[in-house]
N, C-alpha and C. Protein backbone atom coordinates (compact mmCIF):
# COMPACT_ATOMS: atom_id res chain seq x y z
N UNK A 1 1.46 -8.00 20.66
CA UNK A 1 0.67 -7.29 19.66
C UNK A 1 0.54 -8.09 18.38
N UNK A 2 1.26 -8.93 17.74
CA UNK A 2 1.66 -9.91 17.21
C UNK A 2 1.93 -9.39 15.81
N UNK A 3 1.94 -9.78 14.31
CA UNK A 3 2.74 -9.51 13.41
C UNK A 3 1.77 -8.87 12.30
N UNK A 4 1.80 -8.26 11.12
CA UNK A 4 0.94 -8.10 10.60
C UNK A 4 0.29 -9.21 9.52
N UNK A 5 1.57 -10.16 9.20
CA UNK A 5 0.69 -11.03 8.69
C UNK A 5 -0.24 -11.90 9.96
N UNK A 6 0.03 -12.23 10.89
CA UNK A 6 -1.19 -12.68 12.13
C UNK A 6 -2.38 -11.95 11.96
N UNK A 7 -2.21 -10.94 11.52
CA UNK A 7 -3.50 -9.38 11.20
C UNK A 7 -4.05 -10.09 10.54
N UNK A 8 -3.64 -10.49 9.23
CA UNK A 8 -4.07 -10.36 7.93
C UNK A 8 -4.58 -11.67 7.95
N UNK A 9 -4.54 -12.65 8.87
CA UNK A 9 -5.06 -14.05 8.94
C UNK A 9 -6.39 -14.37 10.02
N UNK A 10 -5.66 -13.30 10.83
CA UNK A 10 -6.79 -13.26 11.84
C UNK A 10 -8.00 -12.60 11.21
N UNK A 11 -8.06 -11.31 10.34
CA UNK A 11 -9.46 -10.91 9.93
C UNK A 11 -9.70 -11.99 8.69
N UNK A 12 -9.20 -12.89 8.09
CA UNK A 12 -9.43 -13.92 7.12
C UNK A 12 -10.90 -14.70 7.74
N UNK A 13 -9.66 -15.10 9.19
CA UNK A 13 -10.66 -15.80 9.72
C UNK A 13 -11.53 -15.73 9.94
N UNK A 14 -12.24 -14.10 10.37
CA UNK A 14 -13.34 -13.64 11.07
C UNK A 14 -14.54 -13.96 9.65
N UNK A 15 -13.79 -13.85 8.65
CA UNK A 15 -14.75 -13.90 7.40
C UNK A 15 -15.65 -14.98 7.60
N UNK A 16 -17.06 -14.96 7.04
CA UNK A 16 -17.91 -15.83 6.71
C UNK A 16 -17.28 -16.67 5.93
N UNK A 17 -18.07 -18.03 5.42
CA UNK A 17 -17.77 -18.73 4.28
C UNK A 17 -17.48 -18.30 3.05
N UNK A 18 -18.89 -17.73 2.89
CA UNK A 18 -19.25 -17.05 1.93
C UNK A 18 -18.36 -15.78 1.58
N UNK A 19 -17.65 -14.92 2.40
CA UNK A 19 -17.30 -13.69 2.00
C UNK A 19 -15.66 -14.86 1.96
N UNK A 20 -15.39 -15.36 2.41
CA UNK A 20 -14.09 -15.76 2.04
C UNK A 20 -13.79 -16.51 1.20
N UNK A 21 -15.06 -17.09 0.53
CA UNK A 21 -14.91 -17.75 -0.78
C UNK A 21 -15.02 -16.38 -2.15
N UNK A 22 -16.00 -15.28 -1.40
CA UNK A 22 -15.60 -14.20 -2.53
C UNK A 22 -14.20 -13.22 -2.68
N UNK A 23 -13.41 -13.46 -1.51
CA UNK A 23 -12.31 -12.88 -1.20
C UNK A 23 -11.25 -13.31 -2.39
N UNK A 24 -11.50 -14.84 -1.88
CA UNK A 24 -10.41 -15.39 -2.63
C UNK A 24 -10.83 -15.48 -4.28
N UNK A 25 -12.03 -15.27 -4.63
CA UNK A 25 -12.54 -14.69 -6.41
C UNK A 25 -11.87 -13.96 -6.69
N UNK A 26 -12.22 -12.66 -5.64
CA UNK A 26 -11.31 -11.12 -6.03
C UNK A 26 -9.68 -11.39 -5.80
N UNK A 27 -8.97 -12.41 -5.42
CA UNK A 27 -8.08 -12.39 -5.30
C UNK A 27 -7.52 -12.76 -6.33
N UNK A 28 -8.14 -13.93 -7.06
CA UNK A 28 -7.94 -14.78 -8.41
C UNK A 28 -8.42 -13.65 -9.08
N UNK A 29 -9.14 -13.05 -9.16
CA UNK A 29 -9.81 -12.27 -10.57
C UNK A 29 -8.92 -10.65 -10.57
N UNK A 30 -7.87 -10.58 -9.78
CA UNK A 30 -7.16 -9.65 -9.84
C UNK A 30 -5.71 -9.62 -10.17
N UNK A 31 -5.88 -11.10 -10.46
CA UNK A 31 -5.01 -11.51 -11.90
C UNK A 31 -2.90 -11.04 -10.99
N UNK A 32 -3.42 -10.98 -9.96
CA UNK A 32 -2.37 -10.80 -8.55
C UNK A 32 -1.80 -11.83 -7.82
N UNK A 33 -2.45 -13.00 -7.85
CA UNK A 33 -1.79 -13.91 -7.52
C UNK A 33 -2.81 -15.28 -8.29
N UNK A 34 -1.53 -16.17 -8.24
CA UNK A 34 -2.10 -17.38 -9.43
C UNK A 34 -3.24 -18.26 -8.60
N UNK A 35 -4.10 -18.74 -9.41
CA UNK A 35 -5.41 -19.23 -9.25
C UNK A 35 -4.58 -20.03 -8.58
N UNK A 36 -3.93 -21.02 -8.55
CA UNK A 36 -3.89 -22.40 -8.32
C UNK A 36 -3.52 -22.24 -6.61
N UNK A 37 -2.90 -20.94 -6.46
CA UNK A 37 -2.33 -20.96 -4.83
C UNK A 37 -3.45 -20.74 -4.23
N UNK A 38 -4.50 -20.35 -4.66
CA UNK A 38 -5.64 -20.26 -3.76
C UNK A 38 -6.96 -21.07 -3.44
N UNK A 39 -7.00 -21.62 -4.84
CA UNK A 39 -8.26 -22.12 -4.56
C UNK A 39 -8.35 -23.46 -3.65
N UNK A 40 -9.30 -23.62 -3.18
CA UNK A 40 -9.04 -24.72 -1.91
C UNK A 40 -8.32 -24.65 -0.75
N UNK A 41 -8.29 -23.44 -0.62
CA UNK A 41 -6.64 -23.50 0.26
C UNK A 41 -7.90 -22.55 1.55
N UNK A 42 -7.03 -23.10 2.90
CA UNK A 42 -7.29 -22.30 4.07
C UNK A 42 -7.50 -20.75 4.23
N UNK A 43 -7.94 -20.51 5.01
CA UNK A 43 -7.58 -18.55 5.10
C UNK A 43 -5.87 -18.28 5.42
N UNK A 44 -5.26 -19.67 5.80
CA UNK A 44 -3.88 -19.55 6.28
C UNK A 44 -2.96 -19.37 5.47
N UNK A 45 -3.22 -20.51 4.18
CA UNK A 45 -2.57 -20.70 3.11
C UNK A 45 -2.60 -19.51 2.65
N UNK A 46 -3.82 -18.75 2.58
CA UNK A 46 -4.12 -17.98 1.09
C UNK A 46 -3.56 -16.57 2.21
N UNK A 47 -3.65 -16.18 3.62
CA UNK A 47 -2.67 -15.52 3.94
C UNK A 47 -0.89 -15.56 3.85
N UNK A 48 -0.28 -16.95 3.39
CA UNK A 48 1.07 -16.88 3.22
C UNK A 48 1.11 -16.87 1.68
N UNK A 49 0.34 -17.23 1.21
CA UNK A 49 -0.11 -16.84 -0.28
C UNK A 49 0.44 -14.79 -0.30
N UNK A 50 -0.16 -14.14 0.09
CA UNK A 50 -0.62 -12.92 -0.27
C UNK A 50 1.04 -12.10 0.30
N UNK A 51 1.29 -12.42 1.66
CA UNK A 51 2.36 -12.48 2.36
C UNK A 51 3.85 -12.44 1.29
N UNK A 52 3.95 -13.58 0.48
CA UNK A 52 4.76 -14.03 0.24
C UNK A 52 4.77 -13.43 -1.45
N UNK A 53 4.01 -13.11 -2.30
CA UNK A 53 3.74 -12.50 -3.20
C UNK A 53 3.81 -10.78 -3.28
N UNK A 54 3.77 -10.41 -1.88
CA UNK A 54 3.89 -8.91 -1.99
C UNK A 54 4.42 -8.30 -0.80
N UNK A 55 5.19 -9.23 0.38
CA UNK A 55 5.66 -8.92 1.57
C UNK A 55 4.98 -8.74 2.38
N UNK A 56 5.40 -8.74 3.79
CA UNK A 56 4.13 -8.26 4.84
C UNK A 56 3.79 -7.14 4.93
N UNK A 57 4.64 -5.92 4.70
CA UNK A 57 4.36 -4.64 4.80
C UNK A 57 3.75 -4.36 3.71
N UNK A 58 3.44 -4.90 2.33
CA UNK A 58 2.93 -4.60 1.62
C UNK A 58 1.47 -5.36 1.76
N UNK A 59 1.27 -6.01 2.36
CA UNK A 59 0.53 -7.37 1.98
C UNK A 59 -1.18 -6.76 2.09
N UNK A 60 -0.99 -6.11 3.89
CA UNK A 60 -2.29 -5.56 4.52
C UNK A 60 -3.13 -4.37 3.76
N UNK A 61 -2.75 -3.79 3.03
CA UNK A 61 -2.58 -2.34 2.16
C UNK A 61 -3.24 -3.37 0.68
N UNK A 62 -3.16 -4.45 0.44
CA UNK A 62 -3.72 -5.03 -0.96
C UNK A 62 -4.97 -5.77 0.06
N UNK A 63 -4.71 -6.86 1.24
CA UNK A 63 -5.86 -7.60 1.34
C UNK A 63 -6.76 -6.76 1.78
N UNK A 64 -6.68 -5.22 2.29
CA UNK A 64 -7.80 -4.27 2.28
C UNK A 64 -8.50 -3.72 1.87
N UNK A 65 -7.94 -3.27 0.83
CA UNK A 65 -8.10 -3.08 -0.79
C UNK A 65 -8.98 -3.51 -1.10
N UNK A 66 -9.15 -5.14 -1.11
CA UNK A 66 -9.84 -6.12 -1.83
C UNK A 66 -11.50 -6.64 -0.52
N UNK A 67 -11.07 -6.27 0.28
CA UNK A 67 -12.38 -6.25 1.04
C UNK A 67 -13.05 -5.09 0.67
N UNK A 68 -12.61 -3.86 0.93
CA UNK A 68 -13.37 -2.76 0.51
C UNK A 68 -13.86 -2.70 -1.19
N UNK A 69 -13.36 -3.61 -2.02
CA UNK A 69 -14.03 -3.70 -3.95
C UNK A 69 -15.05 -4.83 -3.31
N UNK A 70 -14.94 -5.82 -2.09
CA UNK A 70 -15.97 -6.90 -2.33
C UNK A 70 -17.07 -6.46 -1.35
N UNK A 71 -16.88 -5.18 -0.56
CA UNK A 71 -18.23 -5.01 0.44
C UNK A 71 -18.12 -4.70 1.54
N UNK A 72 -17.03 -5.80 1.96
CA UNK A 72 -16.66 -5.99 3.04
C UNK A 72 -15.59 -4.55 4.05
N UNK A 73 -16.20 -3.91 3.80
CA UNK A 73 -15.62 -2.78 4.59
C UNK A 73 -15.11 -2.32 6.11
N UNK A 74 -16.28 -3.02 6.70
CA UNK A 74 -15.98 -2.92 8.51
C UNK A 74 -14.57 -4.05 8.60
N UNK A 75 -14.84 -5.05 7.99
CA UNK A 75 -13.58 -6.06 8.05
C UNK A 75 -11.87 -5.32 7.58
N UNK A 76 -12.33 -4.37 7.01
CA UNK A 76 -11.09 -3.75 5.93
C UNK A 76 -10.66 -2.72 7.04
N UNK A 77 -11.71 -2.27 7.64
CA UNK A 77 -11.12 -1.37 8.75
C UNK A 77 -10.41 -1.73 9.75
N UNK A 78 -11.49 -2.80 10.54
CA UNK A 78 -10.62 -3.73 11.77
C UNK A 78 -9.27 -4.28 11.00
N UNK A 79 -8.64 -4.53 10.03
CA UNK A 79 -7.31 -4.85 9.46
C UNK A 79 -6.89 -3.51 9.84
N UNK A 80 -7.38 -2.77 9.15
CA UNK A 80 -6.26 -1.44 9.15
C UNK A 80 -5.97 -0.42 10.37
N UNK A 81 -7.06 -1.00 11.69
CA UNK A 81 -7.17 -0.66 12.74
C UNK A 81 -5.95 -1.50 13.76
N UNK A 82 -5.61 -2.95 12.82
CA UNK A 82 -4.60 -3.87 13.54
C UNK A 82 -3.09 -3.48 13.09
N UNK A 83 -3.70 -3.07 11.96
CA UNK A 83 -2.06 -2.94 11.67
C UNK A 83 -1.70 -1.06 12.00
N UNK A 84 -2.09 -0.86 12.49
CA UNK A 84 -1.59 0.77 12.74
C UNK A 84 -1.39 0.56 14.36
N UNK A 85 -1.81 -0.62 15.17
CA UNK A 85 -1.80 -0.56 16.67
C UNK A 85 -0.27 -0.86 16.46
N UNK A 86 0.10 -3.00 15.69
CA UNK A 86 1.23 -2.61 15.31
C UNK A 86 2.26 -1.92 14.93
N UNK A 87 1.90 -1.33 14.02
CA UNK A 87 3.11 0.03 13.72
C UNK A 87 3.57 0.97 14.50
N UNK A 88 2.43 1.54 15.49
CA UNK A 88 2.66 2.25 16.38
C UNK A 88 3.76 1.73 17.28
N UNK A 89 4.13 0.45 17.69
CA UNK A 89 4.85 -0.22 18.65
C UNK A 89 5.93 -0.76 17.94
N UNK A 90 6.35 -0.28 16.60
CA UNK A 90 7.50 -0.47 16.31
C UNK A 90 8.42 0.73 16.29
N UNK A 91 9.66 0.21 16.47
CA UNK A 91 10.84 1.13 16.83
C UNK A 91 10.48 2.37 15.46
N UNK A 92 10.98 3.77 16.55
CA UNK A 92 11.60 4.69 16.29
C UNK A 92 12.21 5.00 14.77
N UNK A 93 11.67 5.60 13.53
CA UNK A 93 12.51 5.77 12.47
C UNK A 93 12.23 4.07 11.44
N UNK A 94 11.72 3.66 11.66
CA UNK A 94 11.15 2.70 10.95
C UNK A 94 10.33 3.24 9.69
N UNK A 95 10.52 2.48 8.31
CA UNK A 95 10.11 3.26 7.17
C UNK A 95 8.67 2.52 6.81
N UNK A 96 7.76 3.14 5.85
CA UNK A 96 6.82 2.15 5.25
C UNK A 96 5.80 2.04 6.08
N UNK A 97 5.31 3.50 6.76
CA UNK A 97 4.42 3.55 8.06
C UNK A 97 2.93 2.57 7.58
N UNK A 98 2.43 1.80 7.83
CA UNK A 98 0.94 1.21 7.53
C UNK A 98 -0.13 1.61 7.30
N UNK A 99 -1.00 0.91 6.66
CA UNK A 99 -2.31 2.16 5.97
C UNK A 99 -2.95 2.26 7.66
N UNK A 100 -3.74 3.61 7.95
CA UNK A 100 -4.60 3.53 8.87
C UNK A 100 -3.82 4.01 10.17
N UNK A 101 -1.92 4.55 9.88
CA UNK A 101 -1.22 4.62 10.83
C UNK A 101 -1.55 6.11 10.73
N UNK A 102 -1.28 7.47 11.77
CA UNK A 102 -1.54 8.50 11.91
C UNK A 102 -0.19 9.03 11.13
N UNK A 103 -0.23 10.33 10.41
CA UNK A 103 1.06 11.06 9.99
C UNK A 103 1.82 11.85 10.83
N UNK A 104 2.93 11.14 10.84
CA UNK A 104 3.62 11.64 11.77
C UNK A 104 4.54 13.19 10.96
N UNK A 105 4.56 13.66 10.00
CA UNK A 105 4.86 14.73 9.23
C UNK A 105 4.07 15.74 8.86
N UNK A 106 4.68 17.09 8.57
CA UNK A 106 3.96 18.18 8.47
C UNK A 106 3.17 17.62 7.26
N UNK A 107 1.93 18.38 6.94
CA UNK A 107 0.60 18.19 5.73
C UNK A 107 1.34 18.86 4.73
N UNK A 108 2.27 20.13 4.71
CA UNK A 108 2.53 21.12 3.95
C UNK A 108 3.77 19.80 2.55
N UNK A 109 2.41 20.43 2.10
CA UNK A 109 3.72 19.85 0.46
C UNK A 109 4.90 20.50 -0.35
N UNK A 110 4.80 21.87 0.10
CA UNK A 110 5.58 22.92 -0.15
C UNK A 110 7.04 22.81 0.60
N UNK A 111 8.41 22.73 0.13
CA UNK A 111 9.38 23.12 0.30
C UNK A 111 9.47 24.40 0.49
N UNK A 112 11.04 25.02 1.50
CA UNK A 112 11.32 26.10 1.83
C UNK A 112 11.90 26.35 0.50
N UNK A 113 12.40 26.16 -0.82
CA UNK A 113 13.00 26.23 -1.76
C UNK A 113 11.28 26.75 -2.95
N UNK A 114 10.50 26.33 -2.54
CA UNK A 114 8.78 26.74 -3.32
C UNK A 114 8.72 25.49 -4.14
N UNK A 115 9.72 24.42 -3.77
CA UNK A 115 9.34 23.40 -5.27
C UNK A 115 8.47 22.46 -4.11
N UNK A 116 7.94 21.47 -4.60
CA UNK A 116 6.54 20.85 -4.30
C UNK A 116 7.44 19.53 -4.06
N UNK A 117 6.95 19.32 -2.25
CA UNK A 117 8.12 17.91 -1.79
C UNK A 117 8.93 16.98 -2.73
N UNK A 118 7.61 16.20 -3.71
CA UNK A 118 7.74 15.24 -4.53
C UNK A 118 8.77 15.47 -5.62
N UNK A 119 9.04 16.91 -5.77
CA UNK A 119 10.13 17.27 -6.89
C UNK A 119 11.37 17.58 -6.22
N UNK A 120 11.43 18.30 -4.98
CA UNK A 120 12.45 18.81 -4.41
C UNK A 120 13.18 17.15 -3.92
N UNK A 121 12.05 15.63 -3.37
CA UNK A 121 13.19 15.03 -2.22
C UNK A 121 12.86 13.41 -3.83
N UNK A 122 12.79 14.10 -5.21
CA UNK A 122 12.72 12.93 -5.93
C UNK A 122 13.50 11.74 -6.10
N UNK A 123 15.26 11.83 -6.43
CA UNK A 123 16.06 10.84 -5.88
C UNK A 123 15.86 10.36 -4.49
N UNK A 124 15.62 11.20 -3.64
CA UNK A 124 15.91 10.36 -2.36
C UNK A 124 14.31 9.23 -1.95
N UNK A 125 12.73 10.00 -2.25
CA UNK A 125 11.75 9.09 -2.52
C UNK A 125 12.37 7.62 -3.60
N UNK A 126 12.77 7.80 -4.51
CA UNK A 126 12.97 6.94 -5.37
C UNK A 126 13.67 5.59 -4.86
N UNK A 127 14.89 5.95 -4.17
CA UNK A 127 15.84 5.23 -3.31
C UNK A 127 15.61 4.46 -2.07
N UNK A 128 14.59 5.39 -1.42
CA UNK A 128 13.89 4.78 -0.05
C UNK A 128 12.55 4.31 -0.02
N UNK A 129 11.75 4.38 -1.01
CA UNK A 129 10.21 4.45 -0.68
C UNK A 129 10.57 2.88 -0.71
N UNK A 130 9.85 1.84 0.06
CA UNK A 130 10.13 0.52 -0.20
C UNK A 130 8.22 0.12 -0.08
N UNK A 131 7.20 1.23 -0.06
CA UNK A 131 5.79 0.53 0.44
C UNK A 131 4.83 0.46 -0.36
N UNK A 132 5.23 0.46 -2.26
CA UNK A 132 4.99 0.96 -3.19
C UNK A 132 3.77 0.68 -3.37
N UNK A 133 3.81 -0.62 -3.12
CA UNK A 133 1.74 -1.27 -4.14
C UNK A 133 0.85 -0.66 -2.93
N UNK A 134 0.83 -0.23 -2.40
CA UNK A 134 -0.41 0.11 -1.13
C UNK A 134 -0.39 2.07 -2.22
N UNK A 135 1.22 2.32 -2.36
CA UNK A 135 0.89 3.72 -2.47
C UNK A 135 0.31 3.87 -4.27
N UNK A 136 0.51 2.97 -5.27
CA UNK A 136 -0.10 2.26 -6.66
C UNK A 136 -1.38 2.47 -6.25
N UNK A 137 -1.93 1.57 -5.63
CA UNK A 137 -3.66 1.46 -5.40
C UNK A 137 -4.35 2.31 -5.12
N UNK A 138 -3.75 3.39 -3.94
CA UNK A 138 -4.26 4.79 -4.06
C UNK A 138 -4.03 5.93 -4.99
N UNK A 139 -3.00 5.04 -6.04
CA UNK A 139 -3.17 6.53 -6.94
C UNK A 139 -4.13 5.77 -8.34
N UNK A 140 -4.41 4.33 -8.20
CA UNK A 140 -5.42 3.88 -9.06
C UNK A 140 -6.72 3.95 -8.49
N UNK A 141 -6.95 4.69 -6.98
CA UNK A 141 -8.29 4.41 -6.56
C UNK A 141 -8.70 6.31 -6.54
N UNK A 142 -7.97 7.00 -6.79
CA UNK A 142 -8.05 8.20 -7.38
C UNK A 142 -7.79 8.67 -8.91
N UNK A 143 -7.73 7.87 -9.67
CA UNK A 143 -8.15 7.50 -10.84
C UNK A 143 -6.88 8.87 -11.44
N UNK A 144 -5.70 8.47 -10.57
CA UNK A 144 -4.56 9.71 -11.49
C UNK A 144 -3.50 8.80 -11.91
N UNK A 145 -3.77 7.02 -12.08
CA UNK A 145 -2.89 5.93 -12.84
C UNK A 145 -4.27 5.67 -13.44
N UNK A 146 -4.45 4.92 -14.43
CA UNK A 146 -5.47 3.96 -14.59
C UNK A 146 -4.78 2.72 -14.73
N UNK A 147 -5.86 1.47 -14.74
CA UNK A 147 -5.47 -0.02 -14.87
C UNK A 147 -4.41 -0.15 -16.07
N UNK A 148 -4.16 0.34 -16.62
CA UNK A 148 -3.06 -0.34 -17.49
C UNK A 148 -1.49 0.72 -17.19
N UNK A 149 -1.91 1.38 -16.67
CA UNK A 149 -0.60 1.99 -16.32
C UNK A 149 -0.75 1.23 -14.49
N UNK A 150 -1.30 1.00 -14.06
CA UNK A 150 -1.02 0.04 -12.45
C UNK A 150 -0.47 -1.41 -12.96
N UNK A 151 -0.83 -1.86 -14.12
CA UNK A 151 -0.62 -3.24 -14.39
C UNK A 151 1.11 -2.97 -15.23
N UNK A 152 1.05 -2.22 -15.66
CA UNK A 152 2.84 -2.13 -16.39
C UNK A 152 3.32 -1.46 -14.96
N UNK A 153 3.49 -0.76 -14.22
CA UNK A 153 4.03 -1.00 -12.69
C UNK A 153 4.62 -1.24 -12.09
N UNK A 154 2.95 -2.48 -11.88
CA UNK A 154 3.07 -3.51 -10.44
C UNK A 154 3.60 -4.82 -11.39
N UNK A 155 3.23 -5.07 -12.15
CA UNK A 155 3.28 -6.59 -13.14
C UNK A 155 4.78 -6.94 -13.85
N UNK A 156 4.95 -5.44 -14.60
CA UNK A 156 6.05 -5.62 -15.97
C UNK A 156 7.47 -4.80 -15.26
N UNK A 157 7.43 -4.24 -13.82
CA UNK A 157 8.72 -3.49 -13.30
C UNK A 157 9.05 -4.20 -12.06
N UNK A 158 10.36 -4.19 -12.30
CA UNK A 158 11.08 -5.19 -11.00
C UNK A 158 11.68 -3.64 -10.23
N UNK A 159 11.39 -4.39 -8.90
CA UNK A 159 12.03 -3.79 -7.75
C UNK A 159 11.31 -2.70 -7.88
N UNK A 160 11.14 -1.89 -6.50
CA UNK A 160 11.00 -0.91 -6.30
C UNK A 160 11.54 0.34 -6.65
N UNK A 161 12.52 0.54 -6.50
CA UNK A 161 12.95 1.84 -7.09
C UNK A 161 12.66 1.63 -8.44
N UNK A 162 12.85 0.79 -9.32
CA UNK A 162 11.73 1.07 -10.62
C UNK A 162 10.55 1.36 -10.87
N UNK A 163 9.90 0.73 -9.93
CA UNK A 163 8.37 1.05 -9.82
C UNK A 163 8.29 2.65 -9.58
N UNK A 164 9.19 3.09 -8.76
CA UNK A 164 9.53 4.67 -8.07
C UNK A 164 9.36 5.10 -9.31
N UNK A 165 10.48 4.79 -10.17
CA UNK A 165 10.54 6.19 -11.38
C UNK A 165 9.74 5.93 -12.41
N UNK A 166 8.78 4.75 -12.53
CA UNK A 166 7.87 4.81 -13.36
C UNK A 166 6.56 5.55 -13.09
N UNK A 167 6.50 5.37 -11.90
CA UNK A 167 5.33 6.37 -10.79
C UNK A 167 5.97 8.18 -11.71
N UNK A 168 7.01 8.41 -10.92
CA UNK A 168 7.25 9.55 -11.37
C UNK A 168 7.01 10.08 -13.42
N UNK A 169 7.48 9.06 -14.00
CA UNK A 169 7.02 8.85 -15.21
C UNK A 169 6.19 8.98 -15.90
N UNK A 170 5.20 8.34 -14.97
CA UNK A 170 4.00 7.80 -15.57
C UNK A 170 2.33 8.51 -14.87
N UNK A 171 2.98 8.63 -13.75
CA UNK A 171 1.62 9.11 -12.98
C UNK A 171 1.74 10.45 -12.78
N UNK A 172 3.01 11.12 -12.80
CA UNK A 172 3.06 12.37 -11.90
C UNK A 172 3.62 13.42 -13.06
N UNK A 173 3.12 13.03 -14.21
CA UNK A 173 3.32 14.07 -15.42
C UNK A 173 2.02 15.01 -15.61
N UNK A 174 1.32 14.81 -15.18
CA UNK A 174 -0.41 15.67 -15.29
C UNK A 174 -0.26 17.04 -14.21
N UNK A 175 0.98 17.07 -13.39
CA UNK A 175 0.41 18.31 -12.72
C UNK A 175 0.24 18.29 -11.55
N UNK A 176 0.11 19.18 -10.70
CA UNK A 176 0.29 19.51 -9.22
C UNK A 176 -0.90 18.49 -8.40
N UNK A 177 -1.85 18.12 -8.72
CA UNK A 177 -3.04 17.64 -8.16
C UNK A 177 -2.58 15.97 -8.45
N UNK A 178 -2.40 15.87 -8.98
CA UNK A 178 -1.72 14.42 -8.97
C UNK A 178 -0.51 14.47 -8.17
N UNK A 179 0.40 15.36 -7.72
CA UNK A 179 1.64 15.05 -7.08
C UNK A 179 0.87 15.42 -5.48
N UNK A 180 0.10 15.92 -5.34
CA UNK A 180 -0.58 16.14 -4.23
C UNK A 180 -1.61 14.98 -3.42
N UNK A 181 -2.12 14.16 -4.54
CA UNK A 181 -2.28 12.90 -3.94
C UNK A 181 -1.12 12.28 -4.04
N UNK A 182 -0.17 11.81 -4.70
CA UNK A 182 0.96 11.32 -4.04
C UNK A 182 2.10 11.65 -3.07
N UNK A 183 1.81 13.02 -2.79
CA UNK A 183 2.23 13.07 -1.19
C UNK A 183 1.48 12.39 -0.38
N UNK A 184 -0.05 12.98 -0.35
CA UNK A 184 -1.13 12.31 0.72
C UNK A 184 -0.68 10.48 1.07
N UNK A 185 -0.42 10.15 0.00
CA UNK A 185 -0.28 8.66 0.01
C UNK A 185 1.07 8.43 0.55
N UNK A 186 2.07 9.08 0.63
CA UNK A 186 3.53 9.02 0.91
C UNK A 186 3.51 9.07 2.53
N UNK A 187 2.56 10.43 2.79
CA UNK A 187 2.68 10.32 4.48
C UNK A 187 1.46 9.48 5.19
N UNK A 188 0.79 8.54 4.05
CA UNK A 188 -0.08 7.69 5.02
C UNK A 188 0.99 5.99 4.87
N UNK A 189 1.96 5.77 3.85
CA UNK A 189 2.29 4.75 3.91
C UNK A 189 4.15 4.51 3.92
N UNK A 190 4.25 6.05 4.13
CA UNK A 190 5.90 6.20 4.41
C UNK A 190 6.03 7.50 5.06
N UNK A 191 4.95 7.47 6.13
CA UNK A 191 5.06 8.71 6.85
C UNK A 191 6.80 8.82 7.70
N UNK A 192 7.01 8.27 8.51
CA UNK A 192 8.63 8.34 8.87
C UNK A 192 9.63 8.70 7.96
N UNK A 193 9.83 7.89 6.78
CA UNK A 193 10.37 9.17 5.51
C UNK A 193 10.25 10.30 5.12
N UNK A 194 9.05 10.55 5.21
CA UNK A 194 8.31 12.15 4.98
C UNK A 194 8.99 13.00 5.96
N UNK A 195 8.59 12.24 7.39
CA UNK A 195 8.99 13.75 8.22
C UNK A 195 10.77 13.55 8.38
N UNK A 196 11.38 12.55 7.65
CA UNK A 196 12.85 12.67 8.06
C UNK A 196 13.35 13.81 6.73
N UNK A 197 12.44 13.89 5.38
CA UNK A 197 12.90 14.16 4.42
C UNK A 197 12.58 15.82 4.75
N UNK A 198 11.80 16.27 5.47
CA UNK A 198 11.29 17.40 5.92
C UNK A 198 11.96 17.80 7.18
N UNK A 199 12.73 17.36 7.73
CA UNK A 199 14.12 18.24 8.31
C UNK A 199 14.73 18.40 7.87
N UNK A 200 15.19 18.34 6.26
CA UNK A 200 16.18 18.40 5.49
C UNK A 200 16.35 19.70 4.81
């Protein structure tokens, strides 16, 4: 089935010239990874480029991202169509489910306690979520972070569980409709957490 960065190189490849010379613009112009690792560089390079700057599990969830701002949409799908075949064929209880993977957890955001998942399982999201910038981009592509709260984050916060409680901080102070897209986003990119945190 092979790996997801192989995914993420293989639809590189499929790119035109042209769309992979605009790929790698939006890649530079998203101020995400440094000009110099990309320009000139292969679809290979600039896949261990992307790889290595944001992990593999994170990686497919940004280079999709960035096809779907440049056009390129059917390409963004076939990625996210590769990496959910992958995921599917990985072991049992594995965290950080992939964009495009099916939810394996109930929809209901509601606790048996009436508090709203995101408040009731907050230390334990904080501690485990490890799939953060894929779940960032969807709460900047629903416009409940904006760009300067995604850029203090992803840019100015180390590690994840920081990024966790700045999310909680920062994004999820407005109210139930904002914690409701960040469930949605929790069981599309840490669905196996979700439904372990929901036998609890």
């Amino acid at each position: 089935m092979g790996t997801k960065k192989a995914a993420i190189a293989a639809t590189l490849a499929n790119l035109s010239k042209a769309d992979f010379e605009s790929f790698c613009f939006h890649l530079i112009d998203s101020r995400r990874v440094p000009r110099i690792k990309v320009e000139n560089k292969s679809y290979l390079e600039v896949t261990n480029v992307i790889v290595s700057c944001f992990t593999e599990n994170e990686a497919p969830a940004f280079t999709s991202n960035i096809l779907r701002n440049m056009g390129c949409s059917d390409e963004a799908n076939d990625l996210d169509a590769r990496i959910a075949a992958i995921s599917a064929n990985a072991p049992t209880g594995a965290m950080g489910a992939a964009p495009g993977q099916a939810a394996v957890a109930s929809t209901s955001s509601a606790c048996p306690t009436g508090k709203h998942f995101v408040d009731e399982h907050k230390l334990q999201l904080i501690e485990r979520v490890t799939n953060v910038i894929p779940i960032l981009l969807g709460l900047q592509d629903e416009n409940v972070i904006q760009d300067a709260v995604y850029e203090e984050i992803c840019y100015h916060t180390s590690g994840n569980q920081n990024k966790m409680r700045k999310i909680y901080d920062l994004a999820l102070k407005s109210g139930t409709d904002a914690k409701d897209v960040f469930f949605k986003l929790l069981q599309k990119h840490a669905s196996y957490l979700v439904k372990d945190l929901q036998k609890k």
